[in-house]
C-alpha atoms as a PDB file:
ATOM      1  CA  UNK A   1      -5.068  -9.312 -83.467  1.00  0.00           C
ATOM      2  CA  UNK A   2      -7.014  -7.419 -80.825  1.00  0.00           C
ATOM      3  CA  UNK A   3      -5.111  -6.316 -77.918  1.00  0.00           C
ATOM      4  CA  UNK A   4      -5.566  -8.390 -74.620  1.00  0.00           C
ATOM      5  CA  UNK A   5      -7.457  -6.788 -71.670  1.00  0.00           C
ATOM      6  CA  UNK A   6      -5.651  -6.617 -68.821  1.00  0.00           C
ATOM      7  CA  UNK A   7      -7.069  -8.909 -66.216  1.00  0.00           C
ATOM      8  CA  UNK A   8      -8.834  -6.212 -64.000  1.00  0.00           C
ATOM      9  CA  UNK A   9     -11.159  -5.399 -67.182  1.00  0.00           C
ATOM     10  CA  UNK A  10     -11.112  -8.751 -67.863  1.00  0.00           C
ATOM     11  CA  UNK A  11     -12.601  -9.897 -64.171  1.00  0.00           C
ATOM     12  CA  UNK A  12     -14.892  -6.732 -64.146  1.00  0.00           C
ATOM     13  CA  UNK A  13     -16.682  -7.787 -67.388  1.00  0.00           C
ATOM     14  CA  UNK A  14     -16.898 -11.066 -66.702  1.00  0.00           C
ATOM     15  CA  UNK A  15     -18.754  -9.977 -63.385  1.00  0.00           C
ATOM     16  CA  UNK A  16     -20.923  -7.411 -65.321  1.00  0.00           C
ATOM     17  CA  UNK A  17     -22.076 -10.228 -67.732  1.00  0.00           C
ATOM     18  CA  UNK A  18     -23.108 -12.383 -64.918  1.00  0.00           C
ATOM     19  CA  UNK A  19     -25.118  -9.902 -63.039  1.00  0.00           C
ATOM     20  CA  UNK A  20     -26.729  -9.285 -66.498  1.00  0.00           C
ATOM     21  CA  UNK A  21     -27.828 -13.139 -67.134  1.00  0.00           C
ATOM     22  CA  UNK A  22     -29.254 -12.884 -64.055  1.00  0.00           C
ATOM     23  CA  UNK A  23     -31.234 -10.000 -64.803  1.00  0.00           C
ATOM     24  CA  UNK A  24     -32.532 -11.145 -67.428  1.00  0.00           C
ATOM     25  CA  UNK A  25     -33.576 -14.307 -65.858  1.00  0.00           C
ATOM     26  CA  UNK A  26     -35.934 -12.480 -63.609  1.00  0.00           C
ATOM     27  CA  UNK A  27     -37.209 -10.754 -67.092  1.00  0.00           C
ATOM     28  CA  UNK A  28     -35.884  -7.382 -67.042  1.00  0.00           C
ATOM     29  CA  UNK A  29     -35.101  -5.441 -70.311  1.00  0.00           C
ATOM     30  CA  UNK A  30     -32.588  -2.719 -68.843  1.00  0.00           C
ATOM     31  CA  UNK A  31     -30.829  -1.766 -65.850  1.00  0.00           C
ATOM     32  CA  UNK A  32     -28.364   1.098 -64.880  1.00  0.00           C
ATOM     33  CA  UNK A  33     -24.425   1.575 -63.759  1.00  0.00           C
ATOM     34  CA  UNK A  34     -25.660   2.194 -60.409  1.00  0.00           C
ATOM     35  CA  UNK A  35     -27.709  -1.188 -60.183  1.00  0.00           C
ATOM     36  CA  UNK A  36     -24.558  -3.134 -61.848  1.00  0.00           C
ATOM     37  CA  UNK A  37     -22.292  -1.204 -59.539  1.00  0.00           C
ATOM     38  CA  UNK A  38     -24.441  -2.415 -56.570  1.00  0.00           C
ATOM     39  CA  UNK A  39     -23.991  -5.880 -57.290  1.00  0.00           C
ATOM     40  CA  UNK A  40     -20.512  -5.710 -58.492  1.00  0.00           C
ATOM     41  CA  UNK A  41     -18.694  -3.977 -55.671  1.00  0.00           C
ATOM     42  CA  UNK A  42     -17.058  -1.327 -58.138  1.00  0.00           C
ATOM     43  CA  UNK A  43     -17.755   2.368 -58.625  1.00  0.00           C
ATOM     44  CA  UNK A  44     -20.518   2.981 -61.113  1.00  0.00           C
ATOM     45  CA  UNK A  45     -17.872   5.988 -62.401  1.00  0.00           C
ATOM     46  CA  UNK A  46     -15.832   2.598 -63.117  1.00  0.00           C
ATOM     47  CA  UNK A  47     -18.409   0.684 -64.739  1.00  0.00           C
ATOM     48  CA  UNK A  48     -19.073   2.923 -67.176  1.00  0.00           C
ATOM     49  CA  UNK A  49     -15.331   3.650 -68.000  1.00  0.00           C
ATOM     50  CA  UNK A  50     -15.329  -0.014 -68.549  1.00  0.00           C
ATOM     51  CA  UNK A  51     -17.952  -0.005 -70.734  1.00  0.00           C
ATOM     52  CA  UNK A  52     -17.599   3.020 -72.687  1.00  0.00           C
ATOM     53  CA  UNK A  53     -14.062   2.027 -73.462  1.00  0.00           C
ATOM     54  CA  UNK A  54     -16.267  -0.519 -76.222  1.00  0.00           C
ATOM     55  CA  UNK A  55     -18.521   2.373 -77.395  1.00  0.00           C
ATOM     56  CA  UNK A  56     -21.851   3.677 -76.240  1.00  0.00           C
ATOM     57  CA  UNK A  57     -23.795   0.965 -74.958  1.00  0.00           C
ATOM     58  CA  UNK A  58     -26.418   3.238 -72.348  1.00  0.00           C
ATOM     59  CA  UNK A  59     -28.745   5.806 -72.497  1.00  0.00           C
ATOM     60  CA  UNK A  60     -29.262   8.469 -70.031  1.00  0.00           C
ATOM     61  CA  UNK A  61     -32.037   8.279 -67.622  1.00  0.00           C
ATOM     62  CA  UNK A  62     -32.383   4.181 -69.225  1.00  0.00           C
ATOM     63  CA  UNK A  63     -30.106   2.637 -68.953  1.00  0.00           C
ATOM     64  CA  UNK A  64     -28.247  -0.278 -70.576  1.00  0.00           C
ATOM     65  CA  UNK A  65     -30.675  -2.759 -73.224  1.00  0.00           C
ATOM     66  CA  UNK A  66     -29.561  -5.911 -71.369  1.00  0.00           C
ATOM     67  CA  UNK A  67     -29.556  -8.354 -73.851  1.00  0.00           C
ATOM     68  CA  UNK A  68     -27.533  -5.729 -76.528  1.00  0.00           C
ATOM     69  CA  UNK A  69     -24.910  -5.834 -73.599  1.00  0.00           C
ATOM     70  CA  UNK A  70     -24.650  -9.250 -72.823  1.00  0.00           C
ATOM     71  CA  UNK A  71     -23.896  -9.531 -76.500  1.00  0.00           C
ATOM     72  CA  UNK A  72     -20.935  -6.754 -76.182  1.00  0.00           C
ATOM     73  CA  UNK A  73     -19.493  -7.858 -73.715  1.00  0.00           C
ATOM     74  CA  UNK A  74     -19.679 -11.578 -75.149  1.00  0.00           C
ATOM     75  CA  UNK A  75     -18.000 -10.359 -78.243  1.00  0.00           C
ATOM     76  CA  UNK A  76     -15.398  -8.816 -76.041  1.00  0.00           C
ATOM     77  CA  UNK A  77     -14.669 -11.372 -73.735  1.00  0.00           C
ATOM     78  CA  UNK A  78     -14.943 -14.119 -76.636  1.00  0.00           C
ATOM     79  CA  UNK A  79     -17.208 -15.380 -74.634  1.00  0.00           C
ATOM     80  CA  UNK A  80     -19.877 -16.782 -77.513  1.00  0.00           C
ATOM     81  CA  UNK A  81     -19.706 -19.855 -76.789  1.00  0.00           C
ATOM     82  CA  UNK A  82     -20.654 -22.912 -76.318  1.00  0.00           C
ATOM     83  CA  UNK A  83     -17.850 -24.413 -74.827  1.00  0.00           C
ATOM     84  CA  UNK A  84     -17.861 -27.927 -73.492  1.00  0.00           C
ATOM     85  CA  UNK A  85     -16.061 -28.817 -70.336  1.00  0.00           C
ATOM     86  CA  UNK A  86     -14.638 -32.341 -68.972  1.00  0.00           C
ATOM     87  CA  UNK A  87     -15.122 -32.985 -65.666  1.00  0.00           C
ATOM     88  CA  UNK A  88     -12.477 -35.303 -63.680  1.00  0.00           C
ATOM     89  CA  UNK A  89     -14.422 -36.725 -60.723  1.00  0.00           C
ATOM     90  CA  UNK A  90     -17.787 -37.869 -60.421  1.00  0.00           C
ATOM     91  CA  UNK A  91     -18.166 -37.125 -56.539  1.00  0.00           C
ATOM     92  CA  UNK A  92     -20.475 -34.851 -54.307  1.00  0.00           C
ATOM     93  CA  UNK A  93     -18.608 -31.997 -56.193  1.00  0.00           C
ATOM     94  CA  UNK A  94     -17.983 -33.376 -59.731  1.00  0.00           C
ATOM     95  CA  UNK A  95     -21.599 -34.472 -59.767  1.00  0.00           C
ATOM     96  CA  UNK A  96     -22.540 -30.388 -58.702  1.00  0.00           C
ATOM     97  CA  UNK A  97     -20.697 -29.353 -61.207  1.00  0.00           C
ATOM     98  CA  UNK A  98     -22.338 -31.618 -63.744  1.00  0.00           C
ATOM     99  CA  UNK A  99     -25.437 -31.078 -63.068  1.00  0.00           C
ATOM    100  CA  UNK A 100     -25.643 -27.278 -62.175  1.00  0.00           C
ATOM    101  CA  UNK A 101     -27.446 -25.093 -64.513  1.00  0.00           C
ATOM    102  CA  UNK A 102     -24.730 -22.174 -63.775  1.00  0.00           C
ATOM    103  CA  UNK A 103     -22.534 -23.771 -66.440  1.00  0.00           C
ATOM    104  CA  UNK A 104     -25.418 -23.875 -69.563  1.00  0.00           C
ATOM    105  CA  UNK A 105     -26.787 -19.954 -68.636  1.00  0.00           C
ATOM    106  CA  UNK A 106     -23.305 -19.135 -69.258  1.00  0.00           C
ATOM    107  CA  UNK A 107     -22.634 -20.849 -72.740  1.00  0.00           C
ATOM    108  CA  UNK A 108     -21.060 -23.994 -71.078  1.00  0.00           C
ATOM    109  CA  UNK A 109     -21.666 -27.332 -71.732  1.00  0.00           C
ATOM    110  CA  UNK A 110     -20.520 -30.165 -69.502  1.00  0.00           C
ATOM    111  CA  UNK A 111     -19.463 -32.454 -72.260  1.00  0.00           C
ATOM    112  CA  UNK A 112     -18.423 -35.558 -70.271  1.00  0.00           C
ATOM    113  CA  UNK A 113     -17.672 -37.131 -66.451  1.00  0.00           C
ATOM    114  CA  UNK A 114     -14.784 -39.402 -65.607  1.00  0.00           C
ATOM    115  CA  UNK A 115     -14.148 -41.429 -62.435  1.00  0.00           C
ATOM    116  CA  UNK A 116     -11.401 -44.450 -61.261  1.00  0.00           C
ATOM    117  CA  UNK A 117     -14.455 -45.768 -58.950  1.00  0.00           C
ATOM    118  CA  UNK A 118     -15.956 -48.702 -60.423  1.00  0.00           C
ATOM    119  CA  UNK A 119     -19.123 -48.116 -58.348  1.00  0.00           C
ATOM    120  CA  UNK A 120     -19.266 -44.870 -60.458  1.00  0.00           C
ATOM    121  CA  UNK A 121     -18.460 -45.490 -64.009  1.00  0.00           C
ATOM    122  CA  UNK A 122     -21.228 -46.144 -66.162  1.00  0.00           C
ATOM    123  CA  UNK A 123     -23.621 -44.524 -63.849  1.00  0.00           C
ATOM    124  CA  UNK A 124     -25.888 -41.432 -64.895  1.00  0.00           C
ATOM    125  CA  UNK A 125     -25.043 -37.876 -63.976  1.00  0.00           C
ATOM    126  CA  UNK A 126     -27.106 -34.934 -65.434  1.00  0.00           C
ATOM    127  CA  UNK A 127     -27.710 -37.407 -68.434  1.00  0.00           C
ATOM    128  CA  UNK A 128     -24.390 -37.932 -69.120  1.00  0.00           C
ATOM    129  CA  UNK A 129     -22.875 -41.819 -68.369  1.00  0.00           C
ATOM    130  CA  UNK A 130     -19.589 -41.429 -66.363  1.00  0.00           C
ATOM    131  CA  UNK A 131     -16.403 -42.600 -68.257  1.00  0.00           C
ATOM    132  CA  UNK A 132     -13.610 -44.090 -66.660  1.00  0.00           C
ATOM    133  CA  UNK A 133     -10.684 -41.861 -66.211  1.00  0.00           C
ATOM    134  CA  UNK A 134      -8.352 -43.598 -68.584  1.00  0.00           C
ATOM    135  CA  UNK A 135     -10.918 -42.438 -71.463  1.00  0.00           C
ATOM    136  CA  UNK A 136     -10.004 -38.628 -70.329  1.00  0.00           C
ATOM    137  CA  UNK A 137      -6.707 -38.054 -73.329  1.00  0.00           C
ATOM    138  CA  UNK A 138      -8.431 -40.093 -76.040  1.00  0.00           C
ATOM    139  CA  UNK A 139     -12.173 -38.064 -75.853  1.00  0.00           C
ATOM    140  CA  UNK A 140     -10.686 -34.582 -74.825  1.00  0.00           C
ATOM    141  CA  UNK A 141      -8.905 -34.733 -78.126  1.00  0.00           C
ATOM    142  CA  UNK A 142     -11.542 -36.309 -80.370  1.00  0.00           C
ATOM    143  CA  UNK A 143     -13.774 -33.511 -79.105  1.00  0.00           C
ATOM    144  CA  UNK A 144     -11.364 -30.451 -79.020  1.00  0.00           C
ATOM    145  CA  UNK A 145     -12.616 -30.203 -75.423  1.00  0.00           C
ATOM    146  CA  UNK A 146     -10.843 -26.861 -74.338  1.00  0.00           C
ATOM    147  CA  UNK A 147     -11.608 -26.815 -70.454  1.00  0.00           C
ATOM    148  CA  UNK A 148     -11.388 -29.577 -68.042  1.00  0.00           C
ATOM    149  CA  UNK A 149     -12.493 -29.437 -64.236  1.00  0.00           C
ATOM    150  CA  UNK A 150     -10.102 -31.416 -61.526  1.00  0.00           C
ATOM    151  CA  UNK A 151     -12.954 -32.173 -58.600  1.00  0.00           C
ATOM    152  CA  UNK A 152     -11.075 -35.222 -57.409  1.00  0.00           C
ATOM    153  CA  UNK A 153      -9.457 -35.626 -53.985  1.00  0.00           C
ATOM    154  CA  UNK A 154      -5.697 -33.952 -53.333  1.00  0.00           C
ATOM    155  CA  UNK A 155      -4.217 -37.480 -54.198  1.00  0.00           C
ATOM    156  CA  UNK A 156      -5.649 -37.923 -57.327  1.00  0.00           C
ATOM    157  CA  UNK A 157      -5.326 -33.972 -58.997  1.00  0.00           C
ATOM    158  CA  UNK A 158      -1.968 -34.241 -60.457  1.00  0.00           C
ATOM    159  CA  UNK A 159      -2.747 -37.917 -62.371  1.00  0.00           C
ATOM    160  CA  UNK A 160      -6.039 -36.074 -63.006  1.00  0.00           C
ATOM    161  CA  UNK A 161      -4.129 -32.857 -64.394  1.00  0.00           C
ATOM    162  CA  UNK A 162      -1.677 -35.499 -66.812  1.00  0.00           C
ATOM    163  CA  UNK A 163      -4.569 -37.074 -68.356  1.00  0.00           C
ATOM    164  CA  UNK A 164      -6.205 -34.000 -69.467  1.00  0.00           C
ATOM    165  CA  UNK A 165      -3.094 -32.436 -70.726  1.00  0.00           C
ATOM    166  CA  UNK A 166      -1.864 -35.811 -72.675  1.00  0.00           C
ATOM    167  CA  UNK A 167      -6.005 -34.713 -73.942  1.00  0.00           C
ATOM    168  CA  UNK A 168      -4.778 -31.225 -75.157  1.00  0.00           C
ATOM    169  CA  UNK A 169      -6.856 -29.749 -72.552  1.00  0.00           C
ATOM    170  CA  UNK A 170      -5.398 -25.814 -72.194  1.00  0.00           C
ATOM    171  CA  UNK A 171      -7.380 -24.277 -69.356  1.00  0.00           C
ATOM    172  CA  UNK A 172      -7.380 -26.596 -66.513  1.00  0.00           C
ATOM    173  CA  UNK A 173      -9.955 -25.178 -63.107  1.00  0.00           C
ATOM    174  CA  UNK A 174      -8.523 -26.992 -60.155  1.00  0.00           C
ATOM    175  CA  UNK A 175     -11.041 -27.412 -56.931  1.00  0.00           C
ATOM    176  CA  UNK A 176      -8.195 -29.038 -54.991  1.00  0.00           C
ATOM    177  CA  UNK A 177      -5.077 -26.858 -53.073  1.00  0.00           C
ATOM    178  CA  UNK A 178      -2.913 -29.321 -54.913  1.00  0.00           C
ATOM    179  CA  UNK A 179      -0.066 -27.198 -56.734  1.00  0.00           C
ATOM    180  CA  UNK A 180      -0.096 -29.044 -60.295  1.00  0.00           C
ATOM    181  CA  UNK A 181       2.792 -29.153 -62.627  1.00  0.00           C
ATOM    182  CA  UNK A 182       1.750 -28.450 -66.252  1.00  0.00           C
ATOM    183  CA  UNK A 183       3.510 -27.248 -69.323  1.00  0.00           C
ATOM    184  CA  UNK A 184       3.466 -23.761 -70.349  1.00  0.00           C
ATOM    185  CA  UNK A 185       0.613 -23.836 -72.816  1.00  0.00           C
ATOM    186  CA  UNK A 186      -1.588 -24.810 -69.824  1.00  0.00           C
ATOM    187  CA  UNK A 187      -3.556 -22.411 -67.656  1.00  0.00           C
ATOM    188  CA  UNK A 188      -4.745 -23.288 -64.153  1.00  0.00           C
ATOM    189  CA  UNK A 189      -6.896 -21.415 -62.146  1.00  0.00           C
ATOM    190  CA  UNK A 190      -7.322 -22.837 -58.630  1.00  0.00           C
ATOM    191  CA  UNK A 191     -10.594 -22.515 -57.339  1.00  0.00           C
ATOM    192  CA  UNK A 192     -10.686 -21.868 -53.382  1.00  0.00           C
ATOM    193  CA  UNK A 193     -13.972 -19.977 -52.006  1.00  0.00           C
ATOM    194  CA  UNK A 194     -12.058 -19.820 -48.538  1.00  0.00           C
ATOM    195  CA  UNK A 195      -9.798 -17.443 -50.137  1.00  0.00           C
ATOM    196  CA  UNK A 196     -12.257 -15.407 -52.265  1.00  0.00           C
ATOM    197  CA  UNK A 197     -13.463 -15.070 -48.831  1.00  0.00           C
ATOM    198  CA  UNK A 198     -10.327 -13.707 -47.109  1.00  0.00           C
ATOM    199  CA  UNK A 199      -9.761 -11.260 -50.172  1.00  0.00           C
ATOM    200  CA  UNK A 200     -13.677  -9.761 -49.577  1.00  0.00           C
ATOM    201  CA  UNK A 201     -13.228 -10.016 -45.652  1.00  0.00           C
ATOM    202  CA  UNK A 202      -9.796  -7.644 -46.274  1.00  0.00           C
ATOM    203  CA  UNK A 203     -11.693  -5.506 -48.124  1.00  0.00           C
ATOM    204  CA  UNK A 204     -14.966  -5.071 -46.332  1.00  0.00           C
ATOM    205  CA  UNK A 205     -13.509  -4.831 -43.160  1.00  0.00           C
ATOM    206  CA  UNK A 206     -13.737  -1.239 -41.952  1.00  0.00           C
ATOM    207  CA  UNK A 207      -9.925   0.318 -41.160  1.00  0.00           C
ATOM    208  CA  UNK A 208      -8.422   0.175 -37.556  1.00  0.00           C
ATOM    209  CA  UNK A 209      -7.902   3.561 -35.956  1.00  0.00           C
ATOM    210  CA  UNK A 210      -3.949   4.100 -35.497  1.00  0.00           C
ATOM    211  CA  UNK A 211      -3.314   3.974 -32.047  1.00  0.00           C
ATOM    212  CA  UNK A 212      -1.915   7.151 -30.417  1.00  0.00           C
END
């Protein structure tokens, strides 16, 4: 079994492979350290200590082949894909999330929407019809869906949470400040921009001069 990266790598790569996508969505063929640097906030000494830690993937004076890398770095990450996702909440931001086209460039596919609101189930959201919430254990485990999304209100994210772990659902994002109770085998990652905000405000900022 390959050895786990440790999450620093981990978060750098999955940065580098999104500024890559992108690049390649406005048709380029190559780009350098210094261009992924730029958009990544690291060193380029660092990004290329990342990625020559996986073998030579650049050339000198060219660059990195874009599309060769995104395919390292997939392989590395396990990143392949596709993996479907189960959203819980068919709102302003359940129905962003369902409909964004973030998720696909990035080997995701929303597999399913659920909602309590009557007004909402059976409706259409990116072509899928949203399911009522009680349907969230029975079609997360018929489908081996891996990831679910909590986009409900505060109230509602720990019945949310139950239903897609009684669905065998082991990586759980969670857009609400709720703090959710799950067993062990579950992952959450709790999504808050204000506070990827604070962390890039701490870091931006420019240092106080000690007073004398």
């Amino acid at each position: 079994m390959a050895e786990k990266l440790s999450l620093g790598v981990a978060a750098r790569l999955s940065t580098y492979l999104r500024i890559l996508r992108q690049a390649r969505k406005q048709g380029r063929d190559s780009i350098s350290s210094q261009e992924i640097s730029d958009h990544a906030n690291v060193n380029p000494t660092q990004v290329r200590r990342d990625l020559s830690a996986f073998g030579r993937f650049g050339k000198r004076g060219v660059g990195y082949s874009i599309d060769s890398l995104i395919g390292e770095i997939q392989e590395i990450l396990h990143s392949e894909g596709p993996y479907r996702i189960a959203v819980v909440g068919a709102g302003k931001l359940g129905g962003a999330i369902a409909t964004s086209s973030i998720f696909q460039d990035h080997g995701f596919g929303i597999a399913a929407v659920f909602d309590n609101d009557p007004h909402k189930i059976g409706s259409d959201l990116g072509g899928l019809e949203v399911l009522p919430t009680e349907r969230v254990p029975d079609f997360c485990r018929k489908e081996g869906i891996v990831i679910g999304v909590i986009a409900v209100p505060p109230e509602g994210a720990q019945q949310a949470a139950d239903a897609l772990v009684a669905g065998e659902v082991r990586i759980i994002f969670n857009y609400t400040e709720t703090l959710l109770t799950v067993p062990d085998w579950v992952t959450v990652h709790t999504v808050n921009p204000a506070e990827e905000m604070l962390y890039a405000l701490y870091f931006s900022m420019p240092d106080e001069p000690e007073s004398e």
